[in-house]
C-alpha atoms as a PDB file:
ATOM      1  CA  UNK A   1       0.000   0.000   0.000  1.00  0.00           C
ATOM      2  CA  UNK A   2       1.045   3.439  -0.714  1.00  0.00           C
ATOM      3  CA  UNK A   3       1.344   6.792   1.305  1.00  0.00           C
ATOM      4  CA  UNK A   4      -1.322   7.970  -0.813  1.00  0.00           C
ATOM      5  CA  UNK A   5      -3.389   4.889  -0.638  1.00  0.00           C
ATOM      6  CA  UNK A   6      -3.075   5.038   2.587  1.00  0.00           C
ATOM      7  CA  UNK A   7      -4.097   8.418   3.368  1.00  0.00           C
ATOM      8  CA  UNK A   8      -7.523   7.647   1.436  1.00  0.00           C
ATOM      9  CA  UNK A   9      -8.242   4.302   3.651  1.00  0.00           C
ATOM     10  CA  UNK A  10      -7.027   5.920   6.942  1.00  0.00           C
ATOM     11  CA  UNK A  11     -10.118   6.453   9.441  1.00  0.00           C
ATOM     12  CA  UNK A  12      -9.842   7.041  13.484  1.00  0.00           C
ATOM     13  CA  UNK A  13     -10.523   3.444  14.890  1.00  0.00           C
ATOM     14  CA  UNK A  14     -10.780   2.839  18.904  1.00  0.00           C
ATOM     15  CA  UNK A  15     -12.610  -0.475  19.244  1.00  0.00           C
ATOM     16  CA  UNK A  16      -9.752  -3.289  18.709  1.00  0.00           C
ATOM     17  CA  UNK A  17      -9.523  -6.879  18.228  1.00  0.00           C
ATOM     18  CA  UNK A  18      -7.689  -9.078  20.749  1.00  0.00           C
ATOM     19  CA  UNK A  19      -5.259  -9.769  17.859  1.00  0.00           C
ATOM     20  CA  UNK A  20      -1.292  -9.082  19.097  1.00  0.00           C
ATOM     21  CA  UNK A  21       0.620  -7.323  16.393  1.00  0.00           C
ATOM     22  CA  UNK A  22       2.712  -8.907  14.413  1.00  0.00           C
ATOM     23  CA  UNK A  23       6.548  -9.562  15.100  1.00  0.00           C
ATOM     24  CA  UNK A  24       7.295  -8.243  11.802  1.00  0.00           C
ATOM     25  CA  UNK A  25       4.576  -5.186  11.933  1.00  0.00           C
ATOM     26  CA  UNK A  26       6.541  -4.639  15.578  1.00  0.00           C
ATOM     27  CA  UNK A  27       9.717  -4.981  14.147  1.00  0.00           C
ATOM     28  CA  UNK A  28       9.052  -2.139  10.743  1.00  0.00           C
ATOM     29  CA  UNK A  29       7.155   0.248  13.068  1.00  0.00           C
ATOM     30  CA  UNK A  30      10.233   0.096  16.195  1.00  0.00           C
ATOM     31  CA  UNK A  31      13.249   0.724  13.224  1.00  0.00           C
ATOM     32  CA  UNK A  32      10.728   4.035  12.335  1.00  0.00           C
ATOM     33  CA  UNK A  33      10.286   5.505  15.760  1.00  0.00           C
ATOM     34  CA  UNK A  34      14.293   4.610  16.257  1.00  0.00           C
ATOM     35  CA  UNK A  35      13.954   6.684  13.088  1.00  0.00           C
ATOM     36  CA  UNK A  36      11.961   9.805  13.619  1.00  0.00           C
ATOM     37  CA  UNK A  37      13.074   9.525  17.268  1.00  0.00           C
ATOM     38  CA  UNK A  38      16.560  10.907  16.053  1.00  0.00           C
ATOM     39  CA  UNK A  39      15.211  13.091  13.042  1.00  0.00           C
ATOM     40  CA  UNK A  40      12.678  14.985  15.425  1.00  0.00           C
ATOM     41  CA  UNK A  41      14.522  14.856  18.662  1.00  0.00           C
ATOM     42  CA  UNK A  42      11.607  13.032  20.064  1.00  0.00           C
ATOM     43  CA  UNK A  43      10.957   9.844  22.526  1.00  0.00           C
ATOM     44  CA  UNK A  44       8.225   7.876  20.920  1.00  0.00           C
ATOM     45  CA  UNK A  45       7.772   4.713  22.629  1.00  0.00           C
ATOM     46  CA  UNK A  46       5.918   1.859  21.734  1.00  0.00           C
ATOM     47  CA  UNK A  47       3.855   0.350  23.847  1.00  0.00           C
ATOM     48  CA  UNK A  48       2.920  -3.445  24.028  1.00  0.00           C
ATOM     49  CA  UNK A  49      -0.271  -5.819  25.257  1.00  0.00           C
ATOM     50  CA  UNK A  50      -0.834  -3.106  28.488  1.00  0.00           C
ATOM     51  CA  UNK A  51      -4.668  -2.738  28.971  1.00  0.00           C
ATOM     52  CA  UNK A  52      -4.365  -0.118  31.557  1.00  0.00           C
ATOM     53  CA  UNK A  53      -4.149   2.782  29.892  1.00  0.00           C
ATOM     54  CA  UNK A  54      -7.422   3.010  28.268  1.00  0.00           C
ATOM     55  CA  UNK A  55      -9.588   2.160  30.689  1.00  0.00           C
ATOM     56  CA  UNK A  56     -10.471   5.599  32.864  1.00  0.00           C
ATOM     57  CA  UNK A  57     -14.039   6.606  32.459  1.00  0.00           C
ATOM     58  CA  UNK A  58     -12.693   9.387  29.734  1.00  0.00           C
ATOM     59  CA  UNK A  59     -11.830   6.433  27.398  1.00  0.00           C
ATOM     60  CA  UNK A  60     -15.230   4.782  28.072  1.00  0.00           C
ATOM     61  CA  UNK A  61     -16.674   8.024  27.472  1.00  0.00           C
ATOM     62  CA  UNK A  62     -14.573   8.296  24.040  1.00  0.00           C
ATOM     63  CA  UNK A  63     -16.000   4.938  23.378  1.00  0.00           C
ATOM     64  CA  UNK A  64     -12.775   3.449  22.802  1.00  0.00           C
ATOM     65  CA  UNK A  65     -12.240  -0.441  23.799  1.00  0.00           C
ATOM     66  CA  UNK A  66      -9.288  -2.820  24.144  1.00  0.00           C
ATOM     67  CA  UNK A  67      -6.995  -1.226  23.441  1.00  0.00           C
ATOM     68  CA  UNK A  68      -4.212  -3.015  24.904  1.00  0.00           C
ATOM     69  CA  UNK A  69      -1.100  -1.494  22.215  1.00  0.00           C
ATOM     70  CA  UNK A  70      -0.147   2.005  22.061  1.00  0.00           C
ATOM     71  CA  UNK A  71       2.902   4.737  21.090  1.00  0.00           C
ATOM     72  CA  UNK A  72       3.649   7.114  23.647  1.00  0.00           C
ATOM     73  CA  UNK A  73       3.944  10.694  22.149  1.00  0.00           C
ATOM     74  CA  UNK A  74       7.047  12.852  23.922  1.00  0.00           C
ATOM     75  CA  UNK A  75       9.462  14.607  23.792  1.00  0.00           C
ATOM     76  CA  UNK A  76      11.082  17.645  25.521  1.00  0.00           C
ATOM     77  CA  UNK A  77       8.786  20.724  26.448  1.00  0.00           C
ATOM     78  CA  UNK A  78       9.768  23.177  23.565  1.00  0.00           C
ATOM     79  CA  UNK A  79       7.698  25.457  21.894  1.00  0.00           C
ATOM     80  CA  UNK A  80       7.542  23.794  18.244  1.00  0.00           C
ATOM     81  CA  UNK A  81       6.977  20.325  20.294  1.00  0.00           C
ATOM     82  CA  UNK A  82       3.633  20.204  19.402  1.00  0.00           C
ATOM     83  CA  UNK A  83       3.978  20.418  15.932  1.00  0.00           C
ATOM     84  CA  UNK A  84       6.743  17.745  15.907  1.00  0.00           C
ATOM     85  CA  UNK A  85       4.773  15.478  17.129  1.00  0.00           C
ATOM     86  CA  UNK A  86       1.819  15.916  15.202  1.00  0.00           C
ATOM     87  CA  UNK A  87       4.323  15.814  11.897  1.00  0.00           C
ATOM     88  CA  UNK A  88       6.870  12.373  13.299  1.00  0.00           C
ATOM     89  CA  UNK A  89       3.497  10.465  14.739  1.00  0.00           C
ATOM     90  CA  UNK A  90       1.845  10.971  11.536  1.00  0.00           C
ATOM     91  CA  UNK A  91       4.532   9.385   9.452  1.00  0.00           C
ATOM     92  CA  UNK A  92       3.860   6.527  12.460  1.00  0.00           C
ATOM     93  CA  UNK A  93       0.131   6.096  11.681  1.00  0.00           C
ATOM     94  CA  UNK A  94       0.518   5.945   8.171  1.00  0.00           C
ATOM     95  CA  UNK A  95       2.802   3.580   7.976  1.00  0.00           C
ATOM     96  CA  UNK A  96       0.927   1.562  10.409  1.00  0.00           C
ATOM     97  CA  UNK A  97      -2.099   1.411   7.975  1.00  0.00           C
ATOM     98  CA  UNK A  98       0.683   0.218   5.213  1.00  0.00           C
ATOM     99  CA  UNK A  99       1.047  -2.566   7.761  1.00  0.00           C
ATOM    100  CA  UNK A 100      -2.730  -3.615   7.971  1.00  0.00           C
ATOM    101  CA  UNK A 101      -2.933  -1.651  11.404  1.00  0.00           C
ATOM    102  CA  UNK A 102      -5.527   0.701  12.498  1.00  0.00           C
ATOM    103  CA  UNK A 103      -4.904   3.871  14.843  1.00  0.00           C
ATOM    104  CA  UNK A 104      -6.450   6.854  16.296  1.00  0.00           C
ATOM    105  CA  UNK A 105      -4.702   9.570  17.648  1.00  0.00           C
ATOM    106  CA  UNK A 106      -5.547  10.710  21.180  1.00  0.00           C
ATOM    107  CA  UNK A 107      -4.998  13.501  23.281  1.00  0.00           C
ATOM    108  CA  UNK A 108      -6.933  13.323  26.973  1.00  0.00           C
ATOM    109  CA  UNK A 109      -8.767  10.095  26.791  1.00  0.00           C
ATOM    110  CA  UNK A 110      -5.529   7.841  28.368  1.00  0.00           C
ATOM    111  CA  UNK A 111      -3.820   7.200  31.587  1.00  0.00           C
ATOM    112  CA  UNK A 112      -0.228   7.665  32.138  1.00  0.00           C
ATOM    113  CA  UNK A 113       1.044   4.617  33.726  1.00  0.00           C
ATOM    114  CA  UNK A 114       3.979   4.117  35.475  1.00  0.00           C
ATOM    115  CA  UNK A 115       6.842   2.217  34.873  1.00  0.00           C
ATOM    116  CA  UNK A 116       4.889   1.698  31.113  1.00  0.00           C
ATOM    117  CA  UNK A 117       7.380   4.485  29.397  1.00  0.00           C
ATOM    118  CA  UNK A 118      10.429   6.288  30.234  1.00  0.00           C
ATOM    119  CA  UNK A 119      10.965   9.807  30.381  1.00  0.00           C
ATOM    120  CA  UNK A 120      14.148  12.021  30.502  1.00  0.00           C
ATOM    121  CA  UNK A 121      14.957  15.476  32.089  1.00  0.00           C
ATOM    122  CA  UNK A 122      12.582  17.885  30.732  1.00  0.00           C
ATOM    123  CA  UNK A 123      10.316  15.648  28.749  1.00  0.00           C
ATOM    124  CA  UNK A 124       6.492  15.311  28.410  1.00  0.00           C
ATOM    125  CA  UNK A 125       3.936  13.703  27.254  1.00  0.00           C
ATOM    126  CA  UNK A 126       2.038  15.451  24.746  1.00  0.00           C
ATOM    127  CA  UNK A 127      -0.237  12.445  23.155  1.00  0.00           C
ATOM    128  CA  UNK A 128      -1.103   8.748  22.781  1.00  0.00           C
ATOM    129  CA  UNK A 129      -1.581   7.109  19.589  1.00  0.00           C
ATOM    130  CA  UNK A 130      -3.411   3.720  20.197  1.00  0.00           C
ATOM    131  CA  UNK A 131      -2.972   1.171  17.417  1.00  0.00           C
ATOM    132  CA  UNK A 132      -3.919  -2.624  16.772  1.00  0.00           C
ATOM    133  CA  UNK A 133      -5.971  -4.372  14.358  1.00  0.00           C
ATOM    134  CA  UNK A 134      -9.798  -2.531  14.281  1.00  0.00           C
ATOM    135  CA  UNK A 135     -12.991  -4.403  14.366  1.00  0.00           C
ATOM    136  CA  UNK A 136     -13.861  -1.980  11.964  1.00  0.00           C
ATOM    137  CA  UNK A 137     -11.764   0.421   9.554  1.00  0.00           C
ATOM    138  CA  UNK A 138     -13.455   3.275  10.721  1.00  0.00           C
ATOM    139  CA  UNK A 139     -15.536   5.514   9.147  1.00  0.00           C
ATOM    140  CA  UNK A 140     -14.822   9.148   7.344  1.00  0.00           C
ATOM    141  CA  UNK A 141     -16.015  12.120   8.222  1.00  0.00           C
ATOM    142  CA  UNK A 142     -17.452  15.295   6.559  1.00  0.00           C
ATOM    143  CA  UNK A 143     -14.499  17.940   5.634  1.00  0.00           C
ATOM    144  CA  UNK A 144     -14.006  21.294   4.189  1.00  0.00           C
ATOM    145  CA  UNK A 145     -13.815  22.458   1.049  1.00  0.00           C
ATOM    146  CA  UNK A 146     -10.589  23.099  -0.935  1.00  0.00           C
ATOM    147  CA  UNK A 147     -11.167  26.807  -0.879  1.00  0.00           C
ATOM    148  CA  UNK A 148     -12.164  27.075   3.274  1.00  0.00           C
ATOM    149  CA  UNK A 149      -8.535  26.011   3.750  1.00  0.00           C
ATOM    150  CA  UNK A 150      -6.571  27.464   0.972  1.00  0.00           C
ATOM    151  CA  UNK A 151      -6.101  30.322  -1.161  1.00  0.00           C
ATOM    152  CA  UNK A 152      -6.322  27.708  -4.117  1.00  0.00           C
ATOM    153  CA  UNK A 153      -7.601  29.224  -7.193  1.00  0.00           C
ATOM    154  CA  UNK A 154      -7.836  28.611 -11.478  1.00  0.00           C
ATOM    155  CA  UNK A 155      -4.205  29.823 -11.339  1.00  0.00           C
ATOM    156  CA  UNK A 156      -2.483  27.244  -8.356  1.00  0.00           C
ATOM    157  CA  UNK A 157      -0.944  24.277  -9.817  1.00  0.00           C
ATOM    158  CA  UNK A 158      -2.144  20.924  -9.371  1.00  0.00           C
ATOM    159  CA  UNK A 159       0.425  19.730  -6.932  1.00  0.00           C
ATOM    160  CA  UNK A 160      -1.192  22.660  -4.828  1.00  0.00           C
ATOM    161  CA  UNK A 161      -4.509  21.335  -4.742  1.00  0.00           C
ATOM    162  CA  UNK A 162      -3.529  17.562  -4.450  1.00  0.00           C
ATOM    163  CA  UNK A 163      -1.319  18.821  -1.016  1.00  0.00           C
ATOM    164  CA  UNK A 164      -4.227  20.515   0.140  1.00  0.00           C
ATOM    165  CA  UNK A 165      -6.456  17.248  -0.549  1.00  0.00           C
ATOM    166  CA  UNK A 166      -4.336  15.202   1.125  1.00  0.00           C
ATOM    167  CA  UNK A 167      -4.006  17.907   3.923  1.00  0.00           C
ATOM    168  CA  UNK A 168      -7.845  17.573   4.538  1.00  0.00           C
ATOM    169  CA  UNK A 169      -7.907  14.359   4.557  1.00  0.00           C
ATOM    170  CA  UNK A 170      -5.542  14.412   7.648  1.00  0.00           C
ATOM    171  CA  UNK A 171      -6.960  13.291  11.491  1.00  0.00           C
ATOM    172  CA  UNK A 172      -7.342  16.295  13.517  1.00  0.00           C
ATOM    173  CA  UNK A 173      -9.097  16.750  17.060  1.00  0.00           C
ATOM    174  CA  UNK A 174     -12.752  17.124  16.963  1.00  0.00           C
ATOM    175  CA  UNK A 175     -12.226  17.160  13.301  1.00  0.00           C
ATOM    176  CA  UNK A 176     -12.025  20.650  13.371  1.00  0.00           C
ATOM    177  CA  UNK A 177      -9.129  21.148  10.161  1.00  0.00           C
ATOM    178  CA  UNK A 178      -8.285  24.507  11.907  1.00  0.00           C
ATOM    179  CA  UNK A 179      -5.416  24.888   9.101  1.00  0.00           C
ATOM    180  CA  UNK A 180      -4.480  27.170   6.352  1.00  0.00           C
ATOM    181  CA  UNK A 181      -1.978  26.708   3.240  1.00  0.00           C
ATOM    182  CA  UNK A 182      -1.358  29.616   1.343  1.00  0.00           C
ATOM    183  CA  UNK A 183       0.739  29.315  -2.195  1.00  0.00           C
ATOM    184  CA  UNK A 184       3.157  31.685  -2.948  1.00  0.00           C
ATOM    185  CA  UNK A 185       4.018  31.644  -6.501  1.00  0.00           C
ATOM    186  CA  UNK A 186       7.916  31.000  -7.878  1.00  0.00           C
ATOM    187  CA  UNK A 187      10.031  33.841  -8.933  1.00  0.00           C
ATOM    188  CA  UNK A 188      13.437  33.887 -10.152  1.00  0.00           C
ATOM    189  CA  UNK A 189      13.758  30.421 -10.872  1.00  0.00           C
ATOM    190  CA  UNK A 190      13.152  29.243  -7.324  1.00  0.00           C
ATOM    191  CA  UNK A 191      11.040  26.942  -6.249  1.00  0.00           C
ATOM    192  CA  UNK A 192       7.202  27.993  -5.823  1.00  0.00           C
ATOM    193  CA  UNK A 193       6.772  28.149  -1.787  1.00  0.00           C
ATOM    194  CA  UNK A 194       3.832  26.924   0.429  1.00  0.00           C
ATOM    195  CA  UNK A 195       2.712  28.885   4.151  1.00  0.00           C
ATOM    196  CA  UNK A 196       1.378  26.713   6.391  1.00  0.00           C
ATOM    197  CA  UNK A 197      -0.648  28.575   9.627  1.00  0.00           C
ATOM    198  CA  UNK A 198      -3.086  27.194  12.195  1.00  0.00           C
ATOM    199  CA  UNK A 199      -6.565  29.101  13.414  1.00  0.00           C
ATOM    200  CA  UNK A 200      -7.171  29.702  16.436  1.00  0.00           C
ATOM    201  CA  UNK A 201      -9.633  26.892  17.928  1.00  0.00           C
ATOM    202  CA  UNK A 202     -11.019  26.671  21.684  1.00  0.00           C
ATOM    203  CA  UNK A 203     -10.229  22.839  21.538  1.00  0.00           C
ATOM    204  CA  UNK A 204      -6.130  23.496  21.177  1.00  0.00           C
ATOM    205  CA  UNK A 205      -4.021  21.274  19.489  1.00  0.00           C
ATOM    206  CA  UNK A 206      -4.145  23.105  16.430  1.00  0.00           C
ATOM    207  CA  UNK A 207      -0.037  23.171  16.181  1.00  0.00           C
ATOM    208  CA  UNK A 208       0.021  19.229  16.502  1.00  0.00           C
ATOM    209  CA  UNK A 209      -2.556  19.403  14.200  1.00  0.00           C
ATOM    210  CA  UNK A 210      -0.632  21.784  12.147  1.00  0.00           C
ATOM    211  CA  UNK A 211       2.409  19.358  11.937  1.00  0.00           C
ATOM    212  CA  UNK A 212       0.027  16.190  10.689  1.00  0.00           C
ATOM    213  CA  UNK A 213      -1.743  18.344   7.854  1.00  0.00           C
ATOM    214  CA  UNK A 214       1.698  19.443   6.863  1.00  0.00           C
ATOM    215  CA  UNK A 215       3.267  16.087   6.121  1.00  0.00           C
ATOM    216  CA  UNK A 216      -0.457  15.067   4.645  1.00  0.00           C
ATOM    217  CA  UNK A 217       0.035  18.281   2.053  1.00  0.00           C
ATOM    218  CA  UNK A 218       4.166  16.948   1.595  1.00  0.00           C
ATOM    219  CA  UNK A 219       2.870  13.776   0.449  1.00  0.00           C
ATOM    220  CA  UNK A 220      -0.312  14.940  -1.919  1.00  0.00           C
ATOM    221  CA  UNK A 221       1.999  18.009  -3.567  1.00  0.00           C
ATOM    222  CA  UNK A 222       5.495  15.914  -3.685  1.00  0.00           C
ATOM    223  CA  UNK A 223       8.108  18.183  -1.797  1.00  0.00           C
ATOM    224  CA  UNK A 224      10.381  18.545  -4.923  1.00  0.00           C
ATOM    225  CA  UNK A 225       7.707  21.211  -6.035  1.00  0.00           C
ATOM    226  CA  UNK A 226       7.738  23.557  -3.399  1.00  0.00           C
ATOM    227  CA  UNK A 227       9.335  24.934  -0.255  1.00  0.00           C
ATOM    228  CA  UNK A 228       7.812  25.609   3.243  1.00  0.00           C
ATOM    229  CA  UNK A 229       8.051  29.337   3.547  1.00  0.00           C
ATOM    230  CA  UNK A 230       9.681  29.733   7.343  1.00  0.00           C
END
């Protein structure tokens, strides 16, 4: 399966078989948080057959059920953390659905338990991300429109409007898609670049929901086409 396969077929799941992952799904998804660990200067931790977690009246409430296999979402308290972890634990959940897995991201409806994960000087936990094998694949859910989230018009270019698909198609809390891309045309032979800003929402997370949009767009518009304006 494809990146952009799987971005179509990925839906929020949080009812789970009793099913134990894989050695070999294990095995592919511990070499990528090694991985992103060290690109993003996080601590993603995979977590293993632990039913605690998800059973606090907030995850009944959220209607999730066994979930017993998780990745811990941390990293140290910085002020682009957020975003990091929306972007790394992305990469995580897509390439889980590659792997036949199913995952919802999560950000109050869990229970830190101890001695589960490790944490260093000056780290925290910013989400969970439980994954396993659905009883179902999900379901989608109604998004904007191209233009509520874009300055897309007749004159953008097509990788434009395929990031921006992609980008709506992306999980974010409440599915509230409090994101903006804005395309800034090429001059002088550079490449054409792309802004990338959040809205202001009363949920939050919208800079964790910034960074999973963003690598979303990357993968719809193909990142040899443009630059992220910074």
């Amino acid at each position: 399966m494809t990146l952009e396969k799987a971005i179509r077929m990925r839906h929020s799941v949080r009812a789970y078989t009793n099913k134990p992952i894989s050695e070999d799904a294990v095995k592919v998804l511990n070499e990528k948080i090694d991985a992103v660990n060290k690109e993003g200067d996080l601590h993603l931790q995979l977590i293993l057959n632990e039913p605690k977690a998800f059973q606090n009246w907030l995850a009944k409430y959220g209607k999730f059920s066994d979930v017993t296999n998780y990745i811990v979402m941390a990293g140290k308290k910085a002020d682009d953390l957020d975003e990091r972890i929306g972007y790394y634990g992305e990469q995580l959940v897509l390439l889980a659905q590659t792997l036949g897995l199913n995952t919802c991201w999560v950000g109050l409806s869990y229970s830190k338990i101890p001695g589960t994960y490790t944490l260093e000087e000056g780290e925290t936990i910013k989400a969970y991300i439980a994954i396993g094998y659905g009883v179902t694949q999900g379901t989608s859910h109604k998004i904007k429109t191209i233009e509520q989230v874009s300055n897309a018009d007749e004159h953008t270019p097509d990788w434009f409007i395929s990031g921006v698909e992609a980008a709506l198609l992306a999980p974010t809390a409440v599915n509230q898609q409090k994101f903006f891309f804005e395309y800034i045309p090429a001059k002088d032979g550079n490449l054409a670049s792309v802004i990338a800003k959040r809205k202001f929402s009363i949920v939050g997370y919208t800079q964790m929901d910034l960074g999973i949009a963003k690598y979303h767009f990357e993968i719809g518009a193909e990142t040899e086409n443009f630059k992220w304006f910074l």
